[in-house]
PDB file of N, CA and C in Angstrom:
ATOM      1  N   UNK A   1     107.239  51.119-153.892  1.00  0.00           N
ATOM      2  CA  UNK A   1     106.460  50.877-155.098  1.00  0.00           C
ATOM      3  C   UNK A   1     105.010  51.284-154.829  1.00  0.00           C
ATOM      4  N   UNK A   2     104.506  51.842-155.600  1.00  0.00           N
ATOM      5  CA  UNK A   2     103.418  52.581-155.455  1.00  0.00           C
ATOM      6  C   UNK A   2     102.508  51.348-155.979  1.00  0.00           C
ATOM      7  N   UNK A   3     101.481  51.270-155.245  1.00  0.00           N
ATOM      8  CA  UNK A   3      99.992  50.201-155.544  1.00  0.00           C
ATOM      9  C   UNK A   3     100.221  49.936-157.108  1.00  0.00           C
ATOM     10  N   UNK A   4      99.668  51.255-157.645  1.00  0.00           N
ATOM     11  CA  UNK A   4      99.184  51.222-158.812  1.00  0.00           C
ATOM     12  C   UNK A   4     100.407  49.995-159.133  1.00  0.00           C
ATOM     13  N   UNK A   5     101.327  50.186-159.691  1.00  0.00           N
ATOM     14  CA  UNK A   5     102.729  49.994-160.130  1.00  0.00           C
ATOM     15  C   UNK A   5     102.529  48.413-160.032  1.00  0.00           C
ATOM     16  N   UNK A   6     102.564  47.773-158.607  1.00  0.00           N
ATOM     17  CA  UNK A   6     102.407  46.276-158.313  1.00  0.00           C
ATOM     18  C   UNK A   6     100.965  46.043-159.087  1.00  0.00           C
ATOM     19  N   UNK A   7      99.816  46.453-159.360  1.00  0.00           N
ATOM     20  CA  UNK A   7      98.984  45.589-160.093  1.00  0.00           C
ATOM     21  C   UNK A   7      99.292  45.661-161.234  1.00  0.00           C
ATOM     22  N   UNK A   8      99.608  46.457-162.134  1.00  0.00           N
ATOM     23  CA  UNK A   8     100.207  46.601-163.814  1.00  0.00           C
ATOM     24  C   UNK A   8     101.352  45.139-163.396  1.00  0.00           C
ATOM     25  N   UNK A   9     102.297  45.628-162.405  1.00  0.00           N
ATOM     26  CA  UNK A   9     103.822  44.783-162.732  1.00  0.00           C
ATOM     27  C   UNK A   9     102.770  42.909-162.530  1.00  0.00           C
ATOM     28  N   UNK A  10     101.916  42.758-161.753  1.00  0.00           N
ATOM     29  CA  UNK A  10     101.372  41.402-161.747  1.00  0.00           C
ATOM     30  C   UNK A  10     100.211  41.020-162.679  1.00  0.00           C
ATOM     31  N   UNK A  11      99.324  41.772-163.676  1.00  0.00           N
ATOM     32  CA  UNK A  11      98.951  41.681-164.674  1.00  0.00           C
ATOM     33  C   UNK A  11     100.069  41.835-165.827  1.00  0.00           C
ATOM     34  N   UNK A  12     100.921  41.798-165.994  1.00  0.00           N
ATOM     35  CA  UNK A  12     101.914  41.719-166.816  1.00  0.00           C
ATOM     36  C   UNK A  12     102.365  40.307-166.817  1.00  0.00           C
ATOM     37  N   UNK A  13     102.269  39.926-165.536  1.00  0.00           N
ATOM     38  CA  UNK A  13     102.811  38.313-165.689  1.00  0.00           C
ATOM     39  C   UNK A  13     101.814  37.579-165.930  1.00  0.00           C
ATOM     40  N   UNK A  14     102.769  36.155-166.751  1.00  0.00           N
ATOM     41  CA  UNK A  14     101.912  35.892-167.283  1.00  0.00           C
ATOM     42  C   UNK A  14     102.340  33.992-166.838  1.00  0.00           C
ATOM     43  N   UNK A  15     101.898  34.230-165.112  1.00  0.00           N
ATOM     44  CA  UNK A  15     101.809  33.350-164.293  1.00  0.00           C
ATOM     45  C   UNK A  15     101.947  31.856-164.461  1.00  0.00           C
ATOM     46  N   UNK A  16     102.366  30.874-164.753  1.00  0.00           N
ATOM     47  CA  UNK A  16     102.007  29.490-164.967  1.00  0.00           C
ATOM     48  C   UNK A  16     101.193  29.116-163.863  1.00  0.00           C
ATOM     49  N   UNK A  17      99.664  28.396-163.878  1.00  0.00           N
ATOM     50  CA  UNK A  17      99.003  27.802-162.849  1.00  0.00           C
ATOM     51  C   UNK A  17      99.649  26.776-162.192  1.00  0.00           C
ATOM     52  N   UNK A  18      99.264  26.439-160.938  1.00  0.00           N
ATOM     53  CA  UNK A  18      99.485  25.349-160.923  1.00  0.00           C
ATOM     54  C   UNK A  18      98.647  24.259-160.953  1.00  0.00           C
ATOM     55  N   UNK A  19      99.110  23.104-161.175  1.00  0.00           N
ATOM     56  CA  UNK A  19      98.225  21.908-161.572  1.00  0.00           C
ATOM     57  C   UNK A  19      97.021  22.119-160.721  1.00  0.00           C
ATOM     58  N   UNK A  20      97.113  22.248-159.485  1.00  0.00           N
ATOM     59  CA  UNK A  20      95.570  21.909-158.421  1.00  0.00           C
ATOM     60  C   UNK A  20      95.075  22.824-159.358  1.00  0.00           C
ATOM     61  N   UNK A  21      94.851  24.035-159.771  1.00  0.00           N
ATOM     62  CA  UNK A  21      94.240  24.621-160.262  1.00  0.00           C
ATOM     63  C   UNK A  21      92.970  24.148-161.910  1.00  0.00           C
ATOM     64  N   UNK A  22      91.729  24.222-161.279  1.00  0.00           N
ATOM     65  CA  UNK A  22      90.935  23.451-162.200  1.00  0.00           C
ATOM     66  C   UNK A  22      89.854  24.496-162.962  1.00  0.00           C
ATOM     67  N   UNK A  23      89.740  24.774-164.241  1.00  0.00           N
ATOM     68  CA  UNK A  23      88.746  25.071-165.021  1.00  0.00           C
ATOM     69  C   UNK A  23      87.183  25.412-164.317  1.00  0.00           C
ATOM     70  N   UNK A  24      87.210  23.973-163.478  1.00  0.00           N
ATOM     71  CA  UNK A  24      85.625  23.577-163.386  1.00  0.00           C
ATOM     72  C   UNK A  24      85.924  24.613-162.017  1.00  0.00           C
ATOM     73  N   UNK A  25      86.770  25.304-161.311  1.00  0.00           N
ATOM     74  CA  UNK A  25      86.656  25.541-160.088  1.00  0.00           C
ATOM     75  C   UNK A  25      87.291  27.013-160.291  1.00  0.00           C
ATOM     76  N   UNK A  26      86.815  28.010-161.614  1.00  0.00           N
ATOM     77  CA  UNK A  26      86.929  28.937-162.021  1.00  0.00           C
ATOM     78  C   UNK A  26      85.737  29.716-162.566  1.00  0.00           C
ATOM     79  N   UNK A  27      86.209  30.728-162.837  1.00  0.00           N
ATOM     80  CA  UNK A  27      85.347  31.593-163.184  1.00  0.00           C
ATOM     81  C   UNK A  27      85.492  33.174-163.875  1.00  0.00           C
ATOM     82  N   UNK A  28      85.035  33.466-164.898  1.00  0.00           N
ATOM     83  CA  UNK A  28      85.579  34.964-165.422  1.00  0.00           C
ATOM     84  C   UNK A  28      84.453  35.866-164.654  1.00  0.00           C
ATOM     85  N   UNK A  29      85.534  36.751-163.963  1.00  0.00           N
ATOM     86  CA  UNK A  29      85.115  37.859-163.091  1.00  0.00           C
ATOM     87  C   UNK A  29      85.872  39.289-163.539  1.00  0.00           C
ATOM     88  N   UNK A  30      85.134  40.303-162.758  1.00  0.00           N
ATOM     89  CA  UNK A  30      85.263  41.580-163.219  1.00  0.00           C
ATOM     90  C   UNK A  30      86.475  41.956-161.866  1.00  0.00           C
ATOM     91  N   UNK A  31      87.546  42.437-162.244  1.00  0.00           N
ATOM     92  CA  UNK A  31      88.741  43.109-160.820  1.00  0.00           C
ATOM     93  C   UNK A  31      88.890  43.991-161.325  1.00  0.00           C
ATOM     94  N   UNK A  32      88.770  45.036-159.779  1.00  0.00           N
ATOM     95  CA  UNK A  32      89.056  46.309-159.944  1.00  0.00           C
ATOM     96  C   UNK A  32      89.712  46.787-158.754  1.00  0.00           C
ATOM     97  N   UNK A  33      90.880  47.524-158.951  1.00  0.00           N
ATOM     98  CA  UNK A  33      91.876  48.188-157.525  1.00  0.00           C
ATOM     99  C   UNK A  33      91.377  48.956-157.302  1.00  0.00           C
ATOM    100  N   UNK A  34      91.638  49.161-156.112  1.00  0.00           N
ATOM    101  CA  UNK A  34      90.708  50.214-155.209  1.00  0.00           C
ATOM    102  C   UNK A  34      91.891  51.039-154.643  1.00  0.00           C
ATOM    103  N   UNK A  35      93.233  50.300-154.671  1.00  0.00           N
ATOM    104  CA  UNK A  35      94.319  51.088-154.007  1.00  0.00           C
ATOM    105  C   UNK A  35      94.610  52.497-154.357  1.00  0.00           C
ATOM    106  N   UNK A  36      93.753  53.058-155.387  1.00  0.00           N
ATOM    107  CA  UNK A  36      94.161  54.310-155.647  1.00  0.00           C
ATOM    108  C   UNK A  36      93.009  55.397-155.977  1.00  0.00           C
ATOM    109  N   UNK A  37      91.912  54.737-155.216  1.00  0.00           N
ATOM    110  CA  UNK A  37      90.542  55.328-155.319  1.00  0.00           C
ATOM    111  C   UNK A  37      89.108  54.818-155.671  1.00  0.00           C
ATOM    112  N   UNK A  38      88.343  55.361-155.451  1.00  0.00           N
ATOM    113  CA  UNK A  38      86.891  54.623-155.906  1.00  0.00           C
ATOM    114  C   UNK A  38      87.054  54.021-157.460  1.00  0.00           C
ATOM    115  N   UNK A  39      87.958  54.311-158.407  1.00  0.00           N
ATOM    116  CA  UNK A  39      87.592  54.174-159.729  1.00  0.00           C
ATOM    117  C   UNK A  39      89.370  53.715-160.124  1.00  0.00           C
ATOM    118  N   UNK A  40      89.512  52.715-160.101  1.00  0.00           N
ATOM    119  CA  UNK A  40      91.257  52.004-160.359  1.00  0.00           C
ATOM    120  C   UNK A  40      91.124  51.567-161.685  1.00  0.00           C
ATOM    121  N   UNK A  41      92.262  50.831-161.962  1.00  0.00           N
ATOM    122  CA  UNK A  41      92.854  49.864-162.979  1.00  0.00           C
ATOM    123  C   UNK A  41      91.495  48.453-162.867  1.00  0.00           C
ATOM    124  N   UNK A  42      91.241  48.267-164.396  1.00  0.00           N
ATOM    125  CA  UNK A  42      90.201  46.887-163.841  1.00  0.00           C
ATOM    126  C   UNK A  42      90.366  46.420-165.043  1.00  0.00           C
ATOM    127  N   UNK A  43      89.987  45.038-164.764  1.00  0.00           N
ATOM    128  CA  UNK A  43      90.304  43.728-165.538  1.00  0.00           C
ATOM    129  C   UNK A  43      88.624  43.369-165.796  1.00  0.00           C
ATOM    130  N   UNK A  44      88.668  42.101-166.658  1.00  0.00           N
ATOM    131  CA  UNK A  44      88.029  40.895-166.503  1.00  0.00           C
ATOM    132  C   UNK A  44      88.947  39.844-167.126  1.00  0.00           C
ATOM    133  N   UNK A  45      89.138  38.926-166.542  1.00  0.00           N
ATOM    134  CA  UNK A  45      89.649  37.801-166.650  1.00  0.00           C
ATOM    135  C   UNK A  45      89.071  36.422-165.735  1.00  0.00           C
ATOM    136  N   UNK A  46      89.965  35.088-165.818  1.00  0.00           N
ATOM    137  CA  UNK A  46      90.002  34.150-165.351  1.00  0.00           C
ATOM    138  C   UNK A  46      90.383  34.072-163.851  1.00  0.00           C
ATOM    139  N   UNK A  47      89.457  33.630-163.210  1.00  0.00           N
ATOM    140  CA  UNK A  47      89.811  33.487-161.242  1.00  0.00           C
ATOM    141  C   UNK A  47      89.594  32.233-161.387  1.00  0.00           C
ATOM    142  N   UNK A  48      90.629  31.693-160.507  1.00  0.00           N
ATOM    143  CA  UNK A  48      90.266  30.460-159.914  1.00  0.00           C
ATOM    144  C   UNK A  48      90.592  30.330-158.100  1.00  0.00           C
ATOM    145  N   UNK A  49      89.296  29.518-157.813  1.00  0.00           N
ATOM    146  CA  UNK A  49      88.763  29.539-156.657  1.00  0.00           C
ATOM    147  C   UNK A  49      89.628  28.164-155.936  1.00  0.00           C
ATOM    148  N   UNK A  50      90.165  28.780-154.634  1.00  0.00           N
ATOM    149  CA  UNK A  50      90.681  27.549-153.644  1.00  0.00           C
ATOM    150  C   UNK A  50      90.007  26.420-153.790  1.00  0.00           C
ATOM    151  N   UNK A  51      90.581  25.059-153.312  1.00  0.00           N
ATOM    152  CA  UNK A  51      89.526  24.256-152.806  1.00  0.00           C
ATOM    153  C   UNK A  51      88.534  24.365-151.765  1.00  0.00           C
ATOM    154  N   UNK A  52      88.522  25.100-151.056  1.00  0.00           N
ATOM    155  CA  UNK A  52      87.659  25.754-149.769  1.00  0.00           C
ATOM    156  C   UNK A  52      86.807  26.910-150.506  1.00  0.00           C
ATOM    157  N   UNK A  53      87.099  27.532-151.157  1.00  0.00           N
ATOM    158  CA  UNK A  53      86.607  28.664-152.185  1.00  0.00           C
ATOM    159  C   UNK A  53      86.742  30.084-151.101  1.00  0.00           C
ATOM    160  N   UNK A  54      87.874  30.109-150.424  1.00  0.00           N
ATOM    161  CA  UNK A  54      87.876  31.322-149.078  1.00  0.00           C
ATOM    162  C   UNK A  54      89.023  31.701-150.241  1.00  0.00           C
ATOM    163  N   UNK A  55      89.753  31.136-151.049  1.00  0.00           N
ATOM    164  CA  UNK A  55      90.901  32.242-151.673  1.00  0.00           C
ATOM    165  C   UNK A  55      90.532  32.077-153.202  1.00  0.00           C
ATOM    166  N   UNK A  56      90.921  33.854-153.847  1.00  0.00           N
ATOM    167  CA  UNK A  56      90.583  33.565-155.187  1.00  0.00           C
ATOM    168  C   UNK A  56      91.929  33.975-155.748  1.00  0.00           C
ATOM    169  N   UNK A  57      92.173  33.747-156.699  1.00  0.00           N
ATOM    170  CA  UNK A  57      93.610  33.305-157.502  1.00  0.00           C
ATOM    171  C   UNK A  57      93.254  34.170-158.756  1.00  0.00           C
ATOM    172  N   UNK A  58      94.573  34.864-159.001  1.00  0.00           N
ATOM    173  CA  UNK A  58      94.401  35.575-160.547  1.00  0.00           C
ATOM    174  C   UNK A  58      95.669  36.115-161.299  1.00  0.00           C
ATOM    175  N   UNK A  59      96.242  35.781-162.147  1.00  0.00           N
ATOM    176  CA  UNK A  59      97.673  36.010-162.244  1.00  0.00           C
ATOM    177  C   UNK A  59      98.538  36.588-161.309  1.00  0.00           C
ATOM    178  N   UNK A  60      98.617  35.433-160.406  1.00  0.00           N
ATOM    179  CA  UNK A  60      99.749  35.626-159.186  1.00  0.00           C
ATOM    180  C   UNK A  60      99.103  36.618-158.230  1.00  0.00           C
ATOM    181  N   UNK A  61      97.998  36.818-158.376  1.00  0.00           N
ATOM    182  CA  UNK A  61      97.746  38.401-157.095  1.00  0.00           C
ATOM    183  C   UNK A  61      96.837  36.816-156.353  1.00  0.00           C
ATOM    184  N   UNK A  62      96.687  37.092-154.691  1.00  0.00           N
ATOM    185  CA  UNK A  62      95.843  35.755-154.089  1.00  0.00           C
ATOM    186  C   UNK A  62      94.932  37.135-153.640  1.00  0.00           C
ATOM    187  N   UNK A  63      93.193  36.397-153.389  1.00  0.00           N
ATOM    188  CA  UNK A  63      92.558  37.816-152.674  1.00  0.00           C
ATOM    189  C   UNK A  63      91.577  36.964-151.542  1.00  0.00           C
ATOM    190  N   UNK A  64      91.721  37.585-150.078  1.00  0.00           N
ATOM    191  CA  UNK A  64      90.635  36.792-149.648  1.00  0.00           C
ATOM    192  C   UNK A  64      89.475  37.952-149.439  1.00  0.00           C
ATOM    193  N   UNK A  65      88.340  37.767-148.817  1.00  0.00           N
ATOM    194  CA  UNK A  65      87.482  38.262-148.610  1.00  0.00           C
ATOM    195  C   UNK A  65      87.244  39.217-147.607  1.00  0.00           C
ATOM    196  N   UNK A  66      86.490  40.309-148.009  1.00  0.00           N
ATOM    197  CA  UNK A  66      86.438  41.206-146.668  1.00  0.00           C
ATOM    198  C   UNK A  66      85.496  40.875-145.286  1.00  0.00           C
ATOM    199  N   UNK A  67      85.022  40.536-146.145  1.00  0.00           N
ATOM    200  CA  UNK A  67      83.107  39.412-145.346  1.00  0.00           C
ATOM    201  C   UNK A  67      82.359  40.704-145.180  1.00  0.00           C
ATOM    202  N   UNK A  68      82.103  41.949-146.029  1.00  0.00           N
ATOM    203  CA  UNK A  68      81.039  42.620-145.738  1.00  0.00           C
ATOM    204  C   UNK A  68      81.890  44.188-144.803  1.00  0.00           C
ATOM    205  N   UNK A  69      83.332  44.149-144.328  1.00  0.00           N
ATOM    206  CA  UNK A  69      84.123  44.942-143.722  1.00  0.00           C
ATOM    207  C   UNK A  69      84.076  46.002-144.676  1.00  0.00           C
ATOM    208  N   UNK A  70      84.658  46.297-145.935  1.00  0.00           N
ATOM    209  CA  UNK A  70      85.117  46.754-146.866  1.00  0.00           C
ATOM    210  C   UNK A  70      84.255  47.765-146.930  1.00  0.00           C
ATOM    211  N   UNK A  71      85.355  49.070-147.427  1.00  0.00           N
ATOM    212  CA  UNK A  71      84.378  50.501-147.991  1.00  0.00           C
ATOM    213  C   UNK A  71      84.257  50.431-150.300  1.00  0.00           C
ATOM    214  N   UNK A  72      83.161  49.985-150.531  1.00  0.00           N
ATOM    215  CA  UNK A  72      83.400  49.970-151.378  1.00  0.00           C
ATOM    216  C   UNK A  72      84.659  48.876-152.497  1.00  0.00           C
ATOM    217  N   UNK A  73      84.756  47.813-151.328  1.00  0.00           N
ATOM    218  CA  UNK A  73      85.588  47.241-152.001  1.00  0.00           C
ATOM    219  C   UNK A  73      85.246  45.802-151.042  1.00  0.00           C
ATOM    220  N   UNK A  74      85.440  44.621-151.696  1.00  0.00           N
ATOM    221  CA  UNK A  74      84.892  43.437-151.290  1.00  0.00           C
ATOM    222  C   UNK A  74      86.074  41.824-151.272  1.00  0.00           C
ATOM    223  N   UNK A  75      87.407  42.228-151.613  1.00  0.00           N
ATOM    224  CA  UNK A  75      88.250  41.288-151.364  1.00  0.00           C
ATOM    225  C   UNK A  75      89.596  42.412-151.369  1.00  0.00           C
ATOM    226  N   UNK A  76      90.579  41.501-150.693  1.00  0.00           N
ATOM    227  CA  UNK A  76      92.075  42.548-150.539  1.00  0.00           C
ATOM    228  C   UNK A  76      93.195  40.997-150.515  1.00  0.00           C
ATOM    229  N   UNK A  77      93.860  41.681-151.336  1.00  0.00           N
ATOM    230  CA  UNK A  77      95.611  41.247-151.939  1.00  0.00           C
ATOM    231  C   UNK A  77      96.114  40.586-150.616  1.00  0.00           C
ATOM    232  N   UNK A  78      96.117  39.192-150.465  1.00  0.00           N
ATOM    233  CA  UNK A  78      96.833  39.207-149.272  1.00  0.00           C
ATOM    234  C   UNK A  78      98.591  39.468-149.093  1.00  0.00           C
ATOM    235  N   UNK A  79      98.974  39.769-149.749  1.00  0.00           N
ATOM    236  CA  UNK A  79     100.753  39.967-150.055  1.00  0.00           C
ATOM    237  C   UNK A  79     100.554  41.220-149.859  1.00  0.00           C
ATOM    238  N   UNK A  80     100.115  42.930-150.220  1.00  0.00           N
ATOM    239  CA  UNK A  80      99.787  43.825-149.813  1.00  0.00           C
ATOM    240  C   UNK A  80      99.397  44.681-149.215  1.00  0.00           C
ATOM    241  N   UNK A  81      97.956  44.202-148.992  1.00  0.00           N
ATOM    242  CA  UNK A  81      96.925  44.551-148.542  1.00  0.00           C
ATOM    243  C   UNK A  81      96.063  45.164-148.906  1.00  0.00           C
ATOM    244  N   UNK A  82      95.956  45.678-149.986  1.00  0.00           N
ATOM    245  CA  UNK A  82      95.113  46.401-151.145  1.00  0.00           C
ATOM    246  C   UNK A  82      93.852  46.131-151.460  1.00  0.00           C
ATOM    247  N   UNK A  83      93.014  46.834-151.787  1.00  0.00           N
ATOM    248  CA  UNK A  83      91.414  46.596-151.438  1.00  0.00           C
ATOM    249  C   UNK A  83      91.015  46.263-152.814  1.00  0.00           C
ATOM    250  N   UNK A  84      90.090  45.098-153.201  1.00  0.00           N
ATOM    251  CA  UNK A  84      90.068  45.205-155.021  1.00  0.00           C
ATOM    252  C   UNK A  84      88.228  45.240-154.686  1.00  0.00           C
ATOM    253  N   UNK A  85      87.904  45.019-155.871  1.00  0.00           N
ATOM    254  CA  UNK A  85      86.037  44.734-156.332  1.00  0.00           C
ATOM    255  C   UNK A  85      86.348  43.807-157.212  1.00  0.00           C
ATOM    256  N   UNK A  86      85.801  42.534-156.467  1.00  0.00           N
ATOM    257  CA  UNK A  86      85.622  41.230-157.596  1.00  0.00           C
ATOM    258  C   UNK A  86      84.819  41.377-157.593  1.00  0.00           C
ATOM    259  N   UNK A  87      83.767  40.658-159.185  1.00  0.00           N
ATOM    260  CA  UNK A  87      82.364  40.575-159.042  1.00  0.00           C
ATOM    261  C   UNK A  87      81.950  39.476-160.461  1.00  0.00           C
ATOM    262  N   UNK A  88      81.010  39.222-160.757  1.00  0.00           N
ATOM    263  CA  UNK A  88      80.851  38.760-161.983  1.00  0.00           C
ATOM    264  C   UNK A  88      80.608  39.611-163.057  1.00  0.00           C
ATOM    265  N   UNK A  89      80.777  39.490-164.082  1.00  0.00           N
ATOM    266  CA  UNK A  89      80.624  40.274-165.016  1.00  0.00           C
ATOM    267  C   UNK A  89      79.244  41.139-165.599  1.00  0.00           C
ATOM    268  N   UNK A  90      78.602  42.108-165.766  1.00  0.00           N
ATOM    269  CA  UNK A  90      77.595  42.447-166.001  1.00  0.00           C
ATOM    270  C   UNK A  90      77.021  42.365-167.564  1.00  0.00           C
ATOM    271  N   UNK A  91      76.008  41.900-167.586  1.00  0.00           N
ATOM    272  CA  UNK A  91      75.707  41.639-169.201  1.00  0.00           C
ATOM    273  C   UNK A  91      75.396  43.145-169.494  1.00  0.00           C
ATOM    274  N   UNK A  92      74.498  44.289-169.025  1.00  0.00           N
ATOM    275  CA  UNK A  92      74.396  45.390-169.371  1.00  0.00           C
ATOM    276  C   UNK A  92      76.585  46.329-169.565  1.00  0.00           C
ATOM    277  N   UNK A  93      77.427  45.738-169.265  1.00  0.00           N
ATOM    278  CA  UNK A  93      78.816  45.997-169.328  1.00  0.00           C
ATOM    279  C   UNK A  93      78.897  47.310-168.338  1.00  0.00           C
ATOM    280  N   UNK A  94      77.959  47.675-167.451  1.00  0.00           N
ATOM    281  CA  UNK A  94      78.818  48.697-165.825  1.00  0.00           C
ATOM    282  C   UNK A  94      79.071  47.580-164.826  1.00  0.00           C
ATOM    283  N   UNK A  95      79.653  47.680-165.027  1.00  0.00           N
ATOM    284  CA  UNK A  95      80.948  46.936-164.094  1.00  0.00           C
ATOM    285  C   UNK A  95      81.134  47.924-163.047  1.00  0.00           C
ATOM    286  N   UNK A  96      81.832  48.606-163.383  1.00  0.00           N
ATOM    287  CA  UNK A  96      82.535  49.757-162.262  1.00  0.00           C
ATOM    288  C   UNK A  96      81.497  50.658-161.213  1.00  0.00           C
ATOM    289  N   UNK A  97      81.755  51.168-160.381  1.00  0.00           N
ATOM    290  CA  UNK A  97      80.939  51.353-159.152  1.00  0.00           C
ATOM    291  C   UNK A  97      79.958  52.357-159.746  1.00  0.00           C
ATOM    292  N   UNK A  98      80.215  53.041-160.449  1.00  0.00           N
ATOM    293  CA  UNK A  98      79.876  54.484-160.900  1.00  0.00           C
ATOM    294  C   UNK A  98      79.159  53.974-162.528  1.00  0.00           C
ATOM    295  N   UNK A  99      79.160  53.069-162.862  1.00  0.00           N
ATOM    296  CA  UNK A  99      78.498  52.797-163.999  1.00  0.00           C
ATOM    297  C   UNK A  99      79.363  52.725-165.425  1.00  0.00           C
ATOM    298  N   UNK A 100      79.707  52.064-166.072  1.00  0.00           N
ATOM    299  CA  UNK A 100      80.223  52.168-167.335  1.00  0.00           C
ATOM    300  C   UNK A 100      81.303  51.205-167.617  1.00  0.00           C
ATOM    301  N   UNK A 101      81.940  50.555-168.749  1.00  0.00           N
ATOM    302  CA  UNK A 101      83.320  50.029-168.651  1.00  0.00           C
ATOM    303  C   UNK A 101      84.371  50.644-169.199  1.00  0.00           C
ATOM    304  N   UNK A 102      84.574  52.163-169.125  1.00  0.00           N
ATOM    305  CA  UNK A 102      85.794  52.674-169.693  1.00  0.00           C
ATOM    306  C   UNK A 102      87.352  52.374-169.143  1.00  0.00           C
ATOM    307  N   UNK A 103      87.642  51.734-170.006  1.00  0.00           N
ATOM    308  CA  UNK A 103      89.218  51.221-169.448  1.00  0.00           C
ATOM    309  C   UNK A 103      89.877  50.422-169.057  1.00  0.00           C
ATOM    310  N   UNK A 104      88.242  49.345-168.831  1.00  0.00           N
ATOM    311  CA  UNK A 104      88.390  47.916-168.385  1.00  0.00           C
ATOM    312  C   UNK A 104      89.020  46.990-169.474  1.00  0.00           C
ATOM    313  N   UNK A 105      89.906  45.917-168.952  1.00  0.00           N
ATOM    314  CA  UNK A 105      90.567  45.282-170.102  1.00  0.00           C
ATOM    315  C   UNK A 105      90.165  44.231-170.094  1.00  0.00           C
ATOM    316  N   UNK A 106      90.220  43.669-170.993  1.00  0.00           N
ATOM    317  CA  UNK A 106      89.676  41.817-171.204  1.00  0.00           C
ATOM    318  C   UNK A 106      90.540  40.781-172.027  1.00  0.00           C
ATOM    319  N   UNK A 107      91.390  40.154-170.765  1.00  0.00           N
ATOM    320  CA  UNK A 107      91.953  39.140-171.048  1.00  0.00           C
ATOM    321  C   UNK A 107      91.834  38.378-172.679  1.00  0.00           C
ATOM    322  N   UNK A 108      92.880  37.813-173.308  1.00  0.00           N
ATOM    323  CA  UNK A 108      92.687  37.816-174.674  1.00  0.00           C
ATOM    324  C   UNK A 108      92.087  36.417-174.000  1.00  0.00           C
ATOM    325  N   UNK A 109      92.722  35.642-173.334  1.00  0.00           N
ATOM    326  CA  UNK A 109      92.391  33.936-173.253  1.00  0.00           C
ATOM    327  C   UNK A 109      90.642  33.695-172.278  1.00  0.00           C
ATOM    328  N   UNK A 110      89.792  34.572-172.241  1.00  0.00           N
ATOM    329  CA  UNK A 110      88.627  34.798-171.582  1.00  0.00           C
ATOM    330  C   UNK A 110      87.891  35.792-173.113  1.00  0.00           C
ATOM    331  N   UNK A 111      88.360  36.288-173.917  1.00  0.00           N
ATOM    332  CA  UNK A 111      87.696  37.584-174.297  1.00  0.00           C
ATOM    333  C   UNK A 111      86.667  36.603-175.405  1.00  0.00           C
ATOM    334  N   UNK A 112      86.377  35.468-175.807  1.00  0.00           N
ATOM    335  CA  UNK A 112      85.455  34.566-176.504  1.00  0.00           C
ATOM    336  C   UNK A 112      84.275  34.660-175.518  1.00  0.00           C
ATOM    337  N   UNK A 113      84.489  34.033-174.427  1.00  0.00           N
ATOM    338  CA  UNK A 113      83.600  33.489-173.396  1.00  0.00           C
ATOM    339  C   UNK A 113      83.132  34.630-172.860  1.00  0.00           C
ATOM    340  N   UNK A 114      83.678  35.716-172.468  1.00  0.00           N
ATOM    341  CA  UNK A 114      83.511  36.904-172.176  1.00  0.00           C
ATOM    342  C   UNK A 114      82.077  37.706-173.114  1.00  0.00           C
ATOM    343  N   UNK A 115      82.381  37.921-174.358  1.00  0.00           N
ATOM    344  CA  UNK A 115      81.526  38.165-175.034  1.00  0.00           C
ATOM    345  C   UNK A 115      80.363  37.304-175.633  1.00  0.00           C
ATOM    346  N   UNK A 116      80.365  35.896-175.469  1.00  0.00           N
ATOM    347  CA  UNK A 116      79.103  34.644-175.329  1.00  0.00           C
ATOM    348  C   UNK A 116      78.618  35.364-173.915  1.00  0.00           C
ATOM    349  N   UNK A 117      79.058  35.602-173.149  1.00  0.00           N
ATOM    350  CA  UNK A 117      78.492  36.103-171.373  1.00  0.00           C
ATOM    351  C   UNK A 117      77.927  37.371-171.159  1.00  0.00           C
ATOM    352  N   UNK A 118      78.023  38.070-172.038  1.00  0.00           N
ATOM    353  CA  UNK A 118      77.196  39.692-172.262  1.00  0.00           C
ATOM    354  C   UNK A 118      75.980  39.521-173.013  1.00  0.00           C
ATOM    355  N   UNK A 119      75.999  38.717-173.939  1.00  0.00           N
ATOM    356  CA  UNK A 119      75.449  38.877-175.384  1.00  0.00           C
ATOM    357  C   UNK A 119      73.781  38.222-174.514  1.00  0.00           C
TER     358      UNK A 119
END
């Protein structure tokens, strides 16, 4: 299965949390795969952060941190190994390394709060 393929097939699901999982210990962030080049598949949606805050959670993908290792990319899939770009969202909307948000998708259950967070 080709990268690409596993992030579509796990943004497709449409995960049940589990209970530990808390609101207050979340956050809407910008993801972007790196598995298939400087410029991937990217989201903004809902992360939620471990209790330790070393793992971040996002429809079923887990990501820990590179600590500063990373070329251009700043957390990786631990089930994979795949390199992503979490980040917070930009109110100017470039997100992406290269500037711009063409293609980026936005979660319907974030896309309120999302746009209160640009504005």
């Amino acid at each position: 299965m080709r990268h690409a393929d596993h992030w579509r097939e796990k943004l497709d699901q449409d995960a049940a949390l589990p209970k530990a999982f808390r609101l207050s210990r979340s956050r809407i962030m910008y993801i972007e795969s790196k598995s298939d080049g400087l410029e991937g598949e990217a989201v903004v949606g809902r992360v939620y952060f471990s209790k330790s805050g070393k793992t971040l959670y996002y429809k079923g993908l887990r990501f820990q941190s590179l600590k500063g290792a990373g070329f251009k990319a700043n957390y990786f899939d631990i089930e994979t190994g795949d390199f992503y770009w979490i980040s917070g969202p930009r109110k100017d909307q470039n997100d992406r390394l290269y500037g711009g948000n063409r293609g980026v998708l936005v979660d319907d259950d974030v896309r309120d709060e999302y746009l209160a967070l640009i504005r």
